[in-house]
C-alpha atoms as a PDB file:
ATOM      1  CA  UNK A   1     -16.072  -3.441 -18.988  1.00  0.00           C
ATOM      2  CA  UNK A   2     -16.121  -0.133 -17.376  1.00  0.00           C
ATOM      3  CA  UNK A   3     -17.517   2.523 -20.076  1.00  0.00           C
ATOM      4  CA  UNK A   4     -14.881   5.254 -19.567  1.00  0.00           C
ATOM      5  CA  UNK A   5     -13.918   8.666 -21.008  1.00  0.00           C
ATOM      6  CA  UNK A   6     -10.384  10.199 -19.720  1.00  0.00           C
ATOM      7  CA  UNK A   7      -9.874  14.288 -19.246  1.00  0.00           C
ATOM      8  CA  UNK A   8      -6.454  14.919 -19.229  1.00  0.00           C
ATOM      9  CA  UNK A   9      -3.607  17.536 -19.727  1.00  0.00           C
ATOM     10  CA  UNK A  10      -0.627  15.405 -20.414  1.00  0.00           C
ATOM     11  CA  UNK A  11       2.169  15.504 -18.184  1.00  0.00           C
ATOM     12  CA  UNK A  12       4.311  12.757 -17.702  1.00  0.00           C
ATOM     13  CA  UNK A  13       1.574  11.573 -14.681  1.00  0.00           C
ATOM     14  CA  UNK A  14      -1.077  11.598 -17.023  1.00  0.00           C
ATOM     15  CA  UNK A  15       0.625   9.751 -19.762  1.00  0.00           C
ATOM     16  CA  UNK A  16       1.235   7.018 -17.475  1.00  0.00           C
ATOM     17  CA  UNK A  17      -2.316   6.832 -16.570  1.00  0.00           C
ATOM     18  CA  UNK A  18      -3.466   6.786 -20.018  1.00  0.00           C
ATOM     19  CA  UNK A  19      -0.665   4.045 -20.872  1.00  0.00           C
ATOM     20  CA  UNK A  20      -2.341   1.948 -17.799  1.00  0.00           C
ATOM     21  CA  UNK A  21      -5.904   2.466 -18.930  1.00  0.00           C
ATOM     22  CA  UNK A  22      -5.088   1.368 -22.276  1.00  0.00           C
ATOM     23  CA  UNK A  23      -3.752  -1.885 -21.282  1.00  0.00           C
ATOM     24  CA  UNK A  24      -6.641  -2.809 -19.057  1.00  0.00           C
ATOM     25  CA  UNK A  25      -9.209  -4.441 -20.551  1.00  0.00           C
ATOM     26  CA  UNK A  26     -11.629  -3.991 -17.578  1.00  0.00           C
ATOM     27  CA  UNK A  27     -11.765  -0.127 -19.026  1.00  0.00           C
ATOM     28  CA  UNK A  28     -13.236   0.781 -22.288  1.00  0.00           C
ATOM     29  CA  UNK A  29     -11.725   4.120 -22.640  1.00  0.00           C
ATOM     30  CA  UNK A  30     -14.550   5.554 -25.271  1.00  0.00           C
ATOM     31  CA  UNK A  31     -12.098   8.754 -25.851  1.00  0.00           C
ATOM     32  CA  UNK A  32      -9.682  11.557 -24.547  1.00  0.00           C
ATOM     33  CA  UNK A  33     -10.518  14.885 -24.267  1.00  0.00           C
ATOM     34  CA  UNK A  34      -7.452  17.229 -23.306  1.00  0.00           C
ATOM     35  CA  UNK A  35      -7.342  20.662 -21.482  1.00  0.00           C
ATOM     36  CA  UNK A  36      -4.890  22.988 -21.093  1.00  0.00           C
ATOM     37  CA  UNK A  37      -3.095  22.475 -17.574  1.00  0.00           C
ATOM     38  CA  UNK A  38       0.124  21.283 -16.923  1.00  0.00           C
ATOM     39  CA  UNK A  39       1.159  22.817 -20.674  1.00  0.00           C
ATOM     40  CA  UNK A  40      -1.005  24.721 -23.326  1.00  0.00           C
ATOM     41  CA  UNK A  41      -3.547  22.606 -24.989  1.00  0.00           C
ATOM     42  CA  UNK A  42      -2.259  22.152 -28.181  1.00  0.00           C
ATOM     43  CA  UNK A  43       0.767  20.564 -26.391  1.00  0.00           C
ATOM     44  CA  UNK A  44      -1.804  18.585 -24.539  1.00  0.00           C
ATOM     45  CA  UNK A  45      -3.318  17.003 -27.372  1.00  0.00           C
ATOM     46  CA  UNK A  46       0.132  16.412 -29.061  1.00  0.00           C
ATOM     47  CA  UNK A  47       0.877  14.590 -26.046  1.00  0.00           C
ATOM     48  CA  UNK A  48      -1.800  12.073 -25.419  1.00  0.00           C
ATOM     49  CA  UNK A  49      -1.878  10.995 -28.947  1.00  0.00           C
ATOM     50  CA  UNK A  50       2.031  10.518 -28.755  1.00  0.00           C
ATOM     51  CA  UNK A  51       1.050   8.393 -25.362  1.00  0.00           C
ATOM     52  CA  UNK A  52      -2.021   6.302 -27.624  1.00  0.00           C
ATOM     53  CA  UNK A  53       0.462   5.792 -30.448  1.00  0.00           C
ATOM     54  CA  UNK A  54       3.202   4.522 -28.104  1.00  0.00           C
ATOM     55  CA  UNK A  55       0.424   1.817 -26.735  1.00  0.00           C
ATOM     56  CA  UNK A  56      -0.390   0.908 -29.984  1.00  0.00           C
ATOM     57  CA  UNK A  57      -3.817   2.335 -29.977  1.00  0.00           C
ATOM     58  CA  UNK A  58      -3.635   5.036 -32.982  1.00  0.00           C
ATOM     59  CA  UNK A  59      -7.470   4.764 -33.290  1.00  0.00           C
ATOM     60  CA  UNK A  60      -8.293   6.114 -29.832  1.00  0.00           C
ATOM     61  CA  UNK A  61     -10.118   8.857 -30.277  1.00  0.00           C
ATOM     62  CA  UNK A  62      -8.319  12.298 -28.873  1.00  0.00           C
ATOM     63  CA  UNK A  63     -10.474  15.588 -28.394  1.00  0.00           C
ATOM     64  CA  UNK A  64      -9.116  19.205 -27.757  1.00  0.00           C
ATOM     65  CA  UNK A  65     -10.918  21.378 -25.141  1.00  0.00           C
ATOM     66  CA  UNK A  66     -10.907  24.280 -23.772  1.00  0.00           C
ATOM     67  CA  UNK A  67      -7.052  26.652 -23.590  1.00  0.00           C
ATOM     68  CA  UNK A  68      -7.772  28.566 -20.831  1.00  0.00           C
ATOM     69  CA  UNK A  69      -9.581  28.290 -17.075  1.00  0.00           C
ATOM     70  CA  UNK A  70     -13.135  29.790 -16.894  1.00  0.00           C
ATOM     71  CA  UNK A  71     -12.245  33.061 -15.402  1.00  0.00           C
ATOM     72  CA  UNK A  72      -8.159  32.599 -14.761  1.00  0.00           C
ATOM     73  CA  UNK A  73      -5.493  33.460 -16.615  1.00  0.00           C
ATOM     74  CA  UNK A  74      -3.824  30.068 -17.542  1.00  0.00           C
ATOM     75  CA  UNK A  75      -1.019  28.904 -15.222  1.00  0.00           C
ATOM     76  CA  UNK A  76       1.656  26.189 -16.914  1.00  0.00           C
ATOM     77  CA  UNK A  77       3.724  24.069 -15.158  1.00  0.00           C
ATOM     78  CA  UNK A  78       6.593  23.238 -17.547  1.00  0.00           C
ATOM     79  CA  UNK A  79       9.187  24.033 -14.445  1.00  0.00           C
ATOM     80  CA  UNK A  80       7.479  20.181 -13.261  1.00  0.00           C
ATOM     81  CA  UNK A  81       7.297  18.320 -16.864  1.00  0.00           C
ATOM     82  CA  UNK A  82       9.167  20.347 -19.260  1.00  0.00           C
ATOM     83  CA  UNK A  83       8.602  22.626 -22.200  1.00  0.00           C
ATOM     84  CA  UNK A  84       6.706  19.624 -24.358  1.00  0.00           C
ATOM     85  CA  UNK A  85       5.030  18.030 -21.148  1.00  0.00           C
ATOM     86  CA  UNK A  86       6.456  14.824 -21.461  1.00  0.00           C
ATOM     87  CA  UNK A  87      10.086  15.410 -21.119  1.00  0.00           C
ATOM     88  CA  UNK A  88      12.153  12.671 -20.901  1.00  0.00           C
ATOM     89  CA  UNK A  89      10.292  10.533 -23.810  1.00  0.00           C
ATOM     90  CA  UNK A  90      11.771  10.423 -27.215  1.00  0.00           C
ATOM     91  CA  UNK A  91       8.716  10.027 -29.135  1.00  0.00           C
ATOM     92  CA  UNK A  92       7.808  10.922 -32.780  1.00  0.00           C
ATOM     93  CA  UNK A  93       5.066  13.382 -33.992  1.00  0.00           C
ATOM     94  CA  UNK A  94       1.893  12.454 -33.570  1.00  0.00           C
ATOM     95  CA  UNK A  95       0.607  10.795 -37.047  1.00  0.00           C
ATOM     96  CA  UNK A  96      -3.068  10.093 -35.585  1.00  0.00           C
ATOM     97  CA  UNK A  97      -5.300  13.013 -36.212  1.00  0.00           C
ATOM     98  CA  UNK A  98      -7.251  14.811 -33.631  1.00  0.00           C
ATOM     99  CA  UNK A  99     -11.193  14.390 -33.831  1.00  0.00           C
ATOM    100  CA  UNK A 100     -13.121  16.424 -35.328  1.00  0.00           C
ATOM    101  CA  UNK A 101     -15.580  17.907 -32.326  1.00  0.00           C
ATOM    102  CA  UNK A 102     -14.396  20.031 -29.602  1.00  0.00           C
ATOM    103  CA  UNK A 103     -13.611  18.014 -26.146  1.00  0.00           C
ATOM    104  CA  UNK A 104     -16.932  20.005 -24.493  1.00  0.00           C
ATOM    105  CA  UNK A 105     -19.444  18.817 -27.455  1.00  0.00           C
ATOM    106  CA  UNK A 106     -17.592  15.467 -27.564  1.00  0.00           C
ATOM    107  CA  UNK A 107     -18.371  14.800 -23.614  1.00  0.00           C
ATOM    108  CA  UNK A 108     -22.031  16.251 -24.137  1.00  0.00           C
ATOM    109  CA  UNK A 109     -22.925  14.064 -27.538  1.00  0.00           C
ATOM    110  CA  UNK A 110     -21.458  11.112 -25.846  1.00  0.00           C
ATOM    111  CA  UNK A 111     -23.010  11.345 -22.654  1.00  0.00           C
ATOM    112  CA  UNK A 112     -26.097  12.072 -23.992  1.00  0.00           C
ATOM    113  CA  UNK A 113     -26.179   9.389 -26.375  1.00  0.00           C
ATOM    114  CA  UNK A 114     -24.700   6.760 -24.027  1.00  0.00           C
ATOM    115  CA  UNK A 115     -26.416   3.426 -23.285  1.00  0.00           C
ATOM    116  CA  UNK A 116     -25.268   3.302 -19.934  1.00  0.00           C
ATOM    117  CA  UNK A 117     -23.891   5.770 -17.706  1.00  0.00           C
ATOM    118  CA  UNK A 118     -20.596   6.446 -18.167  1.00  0.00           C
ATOM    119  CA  UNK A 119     -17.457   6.786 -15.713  1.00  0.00           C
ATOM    120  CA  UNK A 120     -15.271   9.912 -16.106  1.00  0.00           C
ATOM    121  CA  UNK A 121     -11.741  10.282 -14.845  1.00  0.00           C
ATOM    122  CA  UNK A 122     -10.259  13.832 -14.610  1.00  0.00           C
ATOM    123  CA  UNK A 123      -6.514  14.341 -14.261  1.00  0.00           C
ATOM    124  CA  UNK A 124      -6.118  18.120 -14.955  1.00  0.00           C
ATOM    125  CA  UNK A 125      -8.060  21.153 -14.676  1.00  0.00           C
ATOM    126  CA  UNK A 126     -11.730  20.657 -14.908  1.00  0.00           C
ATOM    127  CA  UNK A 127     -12.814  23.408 -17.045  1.00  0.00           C
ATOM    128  CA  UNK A 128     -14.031  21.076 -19.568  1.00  0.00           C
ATOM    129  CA  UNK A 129     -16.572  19.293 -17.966  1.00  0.00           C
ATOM    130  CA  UNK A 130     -17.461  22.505 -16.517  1.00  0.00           C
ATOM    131  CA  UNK A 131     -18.297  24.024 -19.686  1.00  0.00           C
ATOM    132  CA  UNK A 132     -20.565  20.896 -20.695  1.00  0.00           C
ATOM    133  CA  UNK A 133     -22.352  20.882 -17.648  1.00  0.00           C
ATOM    134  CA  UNK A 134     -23.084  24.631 -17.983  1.00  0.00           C
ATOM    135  CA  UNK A 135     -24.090  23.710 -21.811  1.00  0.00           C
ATOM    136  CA  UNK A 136     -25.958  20.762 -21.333  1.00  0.00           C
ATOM    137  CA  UNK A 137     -26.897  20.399 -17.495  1.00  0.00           C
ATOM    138  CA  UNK A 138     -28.628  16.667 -17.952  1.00  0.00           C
ATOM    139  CA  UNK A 139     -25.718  15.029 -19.012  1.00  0.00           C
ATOM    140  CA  UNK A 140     -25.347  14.731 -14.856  1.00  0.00           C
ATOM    141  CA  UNK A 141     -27.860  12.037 -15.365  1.00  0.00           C
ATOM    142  CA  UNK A 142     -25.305  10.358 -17.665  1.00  0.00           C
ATOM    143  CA  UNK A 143     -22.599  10.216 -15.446  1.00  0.00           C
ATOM    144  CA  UNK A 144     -22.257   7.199 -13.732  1.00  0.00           C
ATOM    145  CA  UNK A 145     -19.388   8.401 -11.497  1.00  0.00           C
ATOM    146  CA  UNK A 146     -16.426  10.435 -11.132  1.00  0.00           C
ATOM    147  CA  UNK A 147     -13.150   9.864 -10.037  1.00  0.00           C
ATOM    148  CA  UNK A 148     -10.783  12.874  -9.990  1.00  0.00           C
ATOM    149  CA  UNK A 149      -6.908  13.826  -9.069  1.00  0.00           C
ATOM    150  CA  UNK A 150      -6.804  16.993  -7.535  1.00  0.00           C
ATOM    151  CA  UNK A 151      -7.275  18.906  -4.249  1.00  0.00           C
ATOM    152  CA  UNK A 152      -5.801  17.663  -1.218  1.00  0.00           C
ATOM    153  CA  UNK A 153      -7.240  17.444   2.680  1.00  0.00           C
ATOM    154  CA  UNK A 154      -3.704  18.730   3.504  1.00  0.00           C
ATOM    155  CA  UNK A 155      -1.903  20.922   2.099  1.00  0.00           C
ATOM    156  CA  UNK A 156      -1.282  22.366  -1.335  1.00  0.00           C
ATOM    157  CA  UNK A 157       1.238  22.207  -3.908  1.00  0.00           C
ATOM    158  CA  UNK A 158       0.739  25.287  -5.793  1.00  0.00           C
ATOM    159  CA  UNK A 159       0.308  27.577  -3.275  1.00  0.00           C
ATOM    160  CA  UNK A 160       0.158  27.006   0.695  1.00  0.00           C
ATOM    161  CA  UNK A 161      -3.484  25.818   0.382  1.00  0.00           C
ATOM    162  CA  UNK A 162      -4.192  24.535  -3.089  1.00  0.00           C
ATOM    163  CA  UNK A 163      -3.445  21.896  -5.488  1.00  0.00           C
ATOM    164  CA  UNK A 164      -2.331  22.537  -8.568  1.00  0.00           C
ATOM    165  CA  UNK A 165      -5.343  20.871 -10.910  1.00  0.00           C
ATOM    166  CA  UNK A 166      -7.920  22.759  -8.781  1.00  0.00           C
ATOM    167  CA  UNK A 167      -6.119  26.037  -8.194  1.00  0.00           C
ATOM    168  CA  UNK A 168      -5.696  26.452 -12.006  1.00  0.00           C
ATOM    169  CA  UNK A 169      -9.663  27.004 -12.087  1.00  0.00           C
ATOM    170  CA  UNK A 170     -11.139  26.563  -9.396  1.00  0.00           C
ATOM    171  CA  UNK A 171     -14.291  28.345 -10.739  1.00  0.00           C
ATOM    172  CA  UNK A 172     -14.694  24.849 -12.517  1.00  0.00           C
ATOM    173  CA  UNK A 173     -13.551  22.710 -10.293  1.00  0.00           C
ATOM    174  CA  UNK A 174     -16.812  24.211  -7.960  1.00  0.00           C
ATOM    175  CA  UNK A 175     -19.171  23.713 -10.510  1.00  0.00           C
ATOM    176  CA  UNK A 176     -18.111  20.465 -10.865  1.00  0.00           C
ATOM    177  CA  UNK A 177     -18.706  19.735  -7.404  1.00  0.00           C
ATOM    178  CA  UNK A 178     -21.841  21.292  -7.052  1.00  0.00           C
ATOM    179  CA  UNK A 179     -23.139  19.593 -10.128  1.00  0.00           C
ATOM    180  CA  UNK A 180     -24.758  16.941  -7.927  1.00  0.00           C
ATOM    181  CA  UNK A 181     -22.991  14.371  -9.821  1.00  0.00           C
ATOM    182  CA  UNK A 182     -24.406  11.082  -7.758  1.00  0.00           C
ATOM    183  CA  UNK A 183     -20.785   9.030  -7.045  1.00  0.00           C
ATOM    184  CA  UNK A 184     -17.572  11.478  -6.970  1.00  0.00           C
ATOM    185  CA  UNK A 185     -13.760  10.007  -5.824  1.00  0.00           C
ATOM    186  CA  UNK A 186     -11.217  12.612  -4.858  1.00  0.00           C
ATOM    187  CA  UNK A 187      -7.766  11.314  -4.984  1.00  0.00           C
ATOM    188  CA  UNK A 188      -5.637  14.569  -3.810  1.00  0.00           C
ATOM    189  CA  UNK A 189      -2.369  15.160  -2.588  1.00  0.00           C
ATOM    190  CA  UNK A 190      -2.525  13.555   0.525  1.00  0.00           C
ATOM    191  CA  UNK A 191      -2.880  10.519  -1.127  1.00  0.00           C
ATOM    192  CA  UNK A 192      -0.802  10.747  -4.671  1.00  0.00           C
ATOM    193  CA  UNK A 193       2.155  12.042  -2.608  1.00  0.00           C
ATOM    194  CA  UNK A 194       2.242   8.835  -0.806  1.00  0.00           C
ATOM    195  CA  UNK A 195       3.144   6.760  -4.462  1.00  0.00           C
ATOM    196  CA  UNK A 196       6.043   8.026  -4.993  1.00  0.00           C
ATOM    197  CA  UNK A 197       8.657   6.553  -8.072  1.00  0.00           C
ATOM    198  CA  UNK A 198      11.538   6.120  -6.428  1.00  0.00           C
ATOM    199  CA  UNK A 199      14.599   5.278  -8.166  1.00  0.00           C
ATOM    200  CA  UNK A 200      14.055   1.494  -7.319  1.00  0.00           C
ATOM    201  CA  UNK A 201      10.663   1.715  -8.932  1.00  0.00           C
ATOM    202  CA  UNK A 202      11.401   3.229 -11.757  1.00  0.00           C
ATOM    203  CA  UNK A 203      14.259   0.293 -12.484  1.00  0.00           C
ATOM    204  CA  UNK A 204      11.805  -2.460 -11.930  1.00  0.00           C
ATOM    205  CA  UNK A 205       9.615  -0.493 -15.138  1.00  0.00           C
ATOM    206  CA  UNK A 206      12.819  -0.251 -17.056  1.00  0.00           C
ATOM    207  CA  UNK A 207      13.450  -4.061 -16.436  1.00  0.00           C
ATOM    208  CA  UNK A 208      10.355  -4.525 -18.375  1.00  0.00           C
ATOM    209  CA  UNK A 209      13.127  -4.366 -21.597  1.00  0.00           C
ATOM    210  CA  UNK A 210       9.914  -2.912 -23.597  1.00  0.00           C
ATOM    211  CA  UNK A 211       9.734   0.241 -25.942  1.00  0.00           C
ATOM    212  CA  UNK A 212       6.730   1.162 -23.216  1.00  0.00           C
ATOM    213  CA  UNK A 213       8.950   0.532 -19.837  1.00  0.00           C
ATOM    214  CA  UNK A 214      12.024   2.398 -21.149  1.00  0.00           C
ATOM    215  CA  UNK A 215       9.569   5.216 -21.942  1.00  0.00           C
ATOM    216  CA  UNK A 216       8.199   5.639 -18.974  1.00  0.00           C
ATOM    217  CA  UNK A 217      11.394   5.002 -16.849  1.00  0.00           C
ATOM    218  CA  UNK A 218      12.405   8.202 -18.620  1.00  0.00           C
ATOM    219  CA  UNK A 219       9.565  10.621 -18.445  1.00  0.00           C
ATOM    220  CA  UNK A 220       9.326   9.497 -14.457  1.00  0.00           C
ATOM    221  CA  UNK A 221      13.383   9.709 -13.981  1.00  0.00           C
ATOM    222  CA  UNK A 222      12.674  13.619 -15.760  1.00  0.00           C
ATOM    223  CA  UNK A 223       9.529  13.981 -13.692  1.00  0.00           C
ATOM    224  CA  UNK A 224      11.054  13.257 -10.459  1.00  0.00           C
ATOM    225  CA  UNK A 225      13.933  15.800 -10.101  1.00  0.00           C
ATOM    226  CA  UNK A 226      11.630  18.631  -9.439  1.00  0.00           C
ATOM    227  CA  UNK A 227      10.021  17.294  -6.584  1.00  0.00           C
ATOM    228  CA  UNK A 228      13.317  15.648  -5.359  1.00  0.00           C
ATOM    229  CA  UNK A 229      15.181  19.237  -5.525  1.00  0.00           C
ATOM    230  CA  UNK A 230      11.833  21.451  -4.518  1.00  0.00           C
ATOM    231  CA  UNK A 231      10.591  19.045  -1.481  1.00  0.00           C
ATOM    232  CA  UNK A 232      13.309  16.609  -0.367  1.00  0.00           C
ATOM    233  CA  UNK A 233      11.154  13.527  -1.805  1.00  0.00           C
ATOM    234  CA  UNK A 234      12.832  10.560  -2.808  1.00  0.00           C
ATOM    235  CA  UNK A 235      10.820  10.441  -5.765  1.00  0.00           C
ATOM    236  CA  UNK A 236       7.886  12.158  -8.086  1.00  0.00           C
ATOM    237  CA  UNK A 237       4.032  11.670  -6.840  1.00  0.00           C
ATOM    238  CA  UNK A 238       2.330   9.054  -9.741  1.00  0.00           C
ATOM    239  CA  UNK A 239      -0.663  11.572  -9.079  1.00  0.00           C
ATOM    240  CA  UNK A 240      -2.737  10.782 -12.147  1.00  0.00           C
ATOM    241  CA  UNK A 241      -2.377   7.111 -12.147  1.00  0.00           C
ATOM    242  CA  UNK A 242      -4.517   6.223  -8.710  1.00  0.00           C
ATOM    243  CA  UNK A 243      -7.418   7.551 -10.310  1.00  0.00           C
ATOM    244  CA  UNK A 244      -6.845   4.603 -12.954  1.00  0.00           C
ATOM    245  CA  UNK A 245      -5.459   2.261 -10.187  1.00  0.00           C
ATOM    246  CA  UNK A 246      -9.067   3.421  -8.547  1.00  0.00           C
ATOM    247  CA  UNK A 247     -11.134   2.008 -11.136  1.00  0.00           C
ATOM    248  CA  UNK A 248      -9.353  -1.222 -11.431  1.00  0.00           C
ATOM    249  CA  UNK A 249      -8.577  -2.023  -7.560  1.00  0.00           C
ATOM    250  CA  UNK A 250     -10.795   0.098  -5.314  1.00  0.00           C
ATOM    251  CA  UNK A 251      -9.635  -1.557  -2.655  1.00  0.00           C
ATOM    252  CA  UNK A 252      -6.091   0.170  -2.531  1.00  0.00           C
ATOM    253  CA  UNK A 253      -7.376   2.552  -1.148  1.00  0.00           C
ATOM    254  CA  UNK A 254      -9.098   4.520   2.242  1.00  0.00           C
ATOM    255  CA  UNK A 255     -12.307   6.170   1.648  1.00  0.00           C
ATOM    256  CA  UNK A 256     -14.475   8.607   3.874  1.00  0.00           C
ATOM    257  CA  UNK A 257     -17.889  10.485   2.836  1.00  0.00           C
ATOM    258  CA  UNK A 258     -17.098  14.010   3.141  1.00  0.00           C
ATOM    259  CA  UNK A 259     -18.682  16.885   2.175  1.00  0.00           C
ATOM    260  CA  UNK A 260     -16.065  19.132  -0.005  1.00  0.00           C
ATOM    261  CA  UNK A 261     -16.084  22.501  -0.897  1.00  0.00           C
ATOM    262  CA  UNK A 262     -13.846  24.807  -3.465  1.00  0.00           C
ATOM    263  CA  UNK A 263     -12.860  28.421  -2.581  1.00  0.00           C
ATOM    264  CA  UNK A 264     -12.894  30.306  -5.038  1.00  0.00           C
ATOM    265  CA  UNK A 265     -13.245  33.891  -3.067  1.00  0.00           C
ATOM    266  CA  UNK A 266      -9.945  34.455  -0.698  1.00  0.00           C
ATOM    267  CA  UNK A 267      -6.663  35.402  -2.226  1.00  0.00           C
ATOM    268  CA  UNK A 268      -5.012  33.504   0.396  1.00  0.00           C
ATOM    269  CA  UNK A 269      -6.652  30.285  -0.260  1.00  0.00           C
ATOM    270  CA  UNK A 270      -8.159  30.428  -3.877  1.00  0.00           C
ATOM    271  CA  UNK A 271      -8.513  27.159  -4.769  1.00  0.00           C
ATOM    272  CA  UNK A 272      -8.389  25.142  -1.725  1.00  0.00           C
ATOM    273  CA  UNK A 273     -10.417  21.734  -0.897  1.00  0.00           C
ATOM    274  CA  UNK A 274     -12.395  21.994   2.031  1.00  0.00           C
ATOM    275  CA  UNK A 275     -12.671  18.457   3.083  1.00  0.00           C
ATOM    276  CA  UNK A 276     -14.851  18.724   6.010  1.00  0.00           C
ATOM    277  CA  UNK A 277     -13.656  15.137   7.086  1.00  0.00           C
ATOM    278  CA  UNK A 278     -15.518  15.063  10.504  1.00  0.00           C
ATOM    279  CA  UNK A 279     -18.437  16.855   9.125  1.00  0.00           C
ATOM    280  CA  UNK A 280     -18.530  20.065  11.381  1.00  0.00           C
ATOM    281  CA  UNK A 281     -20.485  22.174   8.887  1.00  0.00           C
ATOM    282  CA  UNK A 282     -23.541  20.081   9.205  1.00  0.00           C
ATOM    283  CA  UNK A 283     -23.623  19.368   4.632  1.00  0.00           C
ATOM    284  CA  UNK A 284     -24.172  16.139   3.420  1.00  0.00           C
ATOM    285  CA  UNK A 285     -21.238  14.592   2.255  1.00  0.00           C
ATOM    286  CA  UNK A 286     -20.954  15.099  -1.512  1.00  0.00           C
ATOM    287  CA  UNK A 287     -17.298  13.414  -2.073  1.00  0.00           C
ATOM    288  CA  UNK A 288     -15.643   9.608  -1.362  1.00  0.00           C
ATOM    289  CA  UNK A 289     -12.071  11.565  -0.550  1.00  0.00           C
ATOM    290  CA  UNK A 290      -9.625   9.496  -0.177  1.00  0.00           C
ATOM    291  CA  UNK A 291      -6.965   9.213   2.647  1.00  0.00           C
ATOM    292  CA  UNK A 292      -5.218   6.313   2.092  1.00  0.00           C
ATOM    293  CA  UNK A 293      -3.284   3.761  -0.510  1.00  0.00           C
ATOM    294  CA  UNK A 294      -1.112   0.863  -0.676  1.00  0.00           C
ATOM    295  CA  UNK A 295       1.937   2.017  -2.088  1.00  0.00           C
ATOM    296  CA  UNK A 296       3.284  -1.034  -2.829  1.00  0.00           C
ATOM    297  CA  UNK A 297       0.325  -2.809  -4.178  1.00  0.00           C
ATOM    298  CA  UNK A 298      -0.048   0.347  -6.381  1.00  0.00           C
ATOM    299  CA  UNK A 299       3.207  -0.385  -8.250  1.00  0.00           C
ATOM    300  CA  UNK A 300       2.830  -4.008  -8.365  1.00  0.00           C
ATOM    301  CA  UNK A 301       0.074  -3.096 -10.581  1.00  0.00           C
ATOM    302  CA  UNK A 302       1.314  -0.657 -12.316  1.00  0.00           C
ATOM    303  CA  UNK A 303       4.224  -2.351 -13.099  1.00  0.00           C
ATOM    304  CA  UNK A 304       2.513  -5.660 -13.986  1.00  0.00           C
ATOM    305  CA  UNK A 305       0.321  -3.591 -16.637  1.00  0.00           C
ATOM    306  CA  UNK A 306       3.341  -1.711 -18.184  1.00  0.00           C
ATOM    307  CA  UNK A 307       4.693  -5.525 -18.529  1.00  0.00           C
ATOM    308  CA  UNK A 308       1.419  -6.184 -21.229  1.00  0.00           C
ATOM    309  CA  UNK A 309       3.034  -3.786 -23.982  1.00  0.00           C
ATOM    310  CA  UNK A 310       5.355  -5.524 -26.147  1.00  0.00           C
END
């Protein structure tokens, strides 16, 4: 089993990813830690316990971070997922309680007290483990890899050059990236906006006939109109879920070394990835990005995981 703690700002993305890490038992998922990002925090952490209840794991462990980017006034996206984040579910309140630490000193006390190194998956902003690593720089030495949605070796979704996980603080998404974290996976845009849940797709997870594949049918049916009506896609991006999809079936998808960069100076491109893919700057690569995925092979799984809950 794959020692694993999830950062995450739940979103209808995200709460499929935590609904597919939760029903693989090649993952231990140690905890959740939420950040604010696609809504405020506190909706955030409502969220993903809503999401561990619904898998039948009410004693997951859930951690709020941090409300706000590092030096960025905080930028929602509720026009995407809705004023809760998770529009198109019908779930109850939350009845789990949140834990007791903060997400930052959760991630440091765990990391530091780990018995192996442990895998992190970020699906939002990364202001969190920003603010660790700041706090308590050898927990890099704890970190046994991490894979990451956001950024893109294309274009952006947020503005003409940025992604929206990175561009809502890209002051932490640099640190991160600088960190010298030794094994780092970048699953951006170019490669999420190639799964997309099409109407077909979405059926085959309602056919499930569970509590779990009517949920998500919903959320992704909500989900999908914005990028239908905004960019003429047949479908919503799964972003969050390849970075789950990663960990259990690496082979999905195209990796290159490349060494990636975060701008964090230019109004123009604040918060861009610079993937230098053919490695014209001369810099070592620091980042597995990836550039490709089996669509198909991605929703087999997906779907074949859903099709666990009962």
């Amino acid at each position: 089993m794959v020692p694993l703690i999830i950062d995450c700002d739940p979103g209808q993305d995200d709460a499929v990813a935590l609904l597919l890490a939760m029903a693989s038992p090649e993952l231990e998922v140690l905890g959740i830690t939420t950040v604010a990002g696609n809504v405020s925090v506190e909706k955030t952490s409502r969220n993903a316990r809503q999401i561990c209840e619904l898998a039948g794991c009410p004693q997951m462990a859930v951690y709020a971070g941090c409300p706000r980017p590092l030096l960025r006034p905080l930028q929602t996206a509720e026009e995407v997922h809705g004023k809760s984040g998770i529009d198109g579910a019908n779930l109850p309140e939350p009845q789990m309680p949140l834990g007791s630490l903060h997400a930052v000193q959760y991630l440091i006390e765990t990391l530091m007290a780990a018995q192996e190194p442990v895998t992190l998956a970020l699906l939002g902003p990364m202001t969190n483990l920003a603010v660790a690593l700041v706090q308590q720089p050898r927990i890099v030495e704890r970190i046994r890899r991490l894979v990451f949605m956001g950024g893109s070796a294309l274009e952006g979704n947020t503005t003409p050059a940025a992604e929206f996980n990175i561009f809502t603080d890209p002051h932490a998404a640099q640190i991160v990236l600088s960190a010298g974290i030794p094994e780092v996976v970048m699953l951006g845009l170019n490669v999420t906006q190639q799964v997309l849940s099409t109407p077909e797709r979405i059926e085959r997870i309602r056919a499930l006939g569970t509590r779990v594949g009517q949920t998500v049918a919903d959320m992704l049916a909500f989900y999908g109109k914005f990028d239908i009506r905004r960019y003429g896609l047949p479908g919503g991006p799964l972003h969050d879920p390849c970075v789950v999809a990663y960990l259990l079936q690496p082979q999905l998808f195209e990796l290159k070394p490349c060494y990636v960069e975060v701008e964090t100076a230019s109004p123009l491109n604040l918060g861009r990835t610079v993937v230098d893919r053919w490695g014209l700057s001369g810099r070592p690569a620091n980042v597995q990005v990836a550039f490709g995925v089996d669509a198909e092979e991605f929703y087999r799984l997906l779907t074949e995981r859903l099709g666990r809950y009962r």
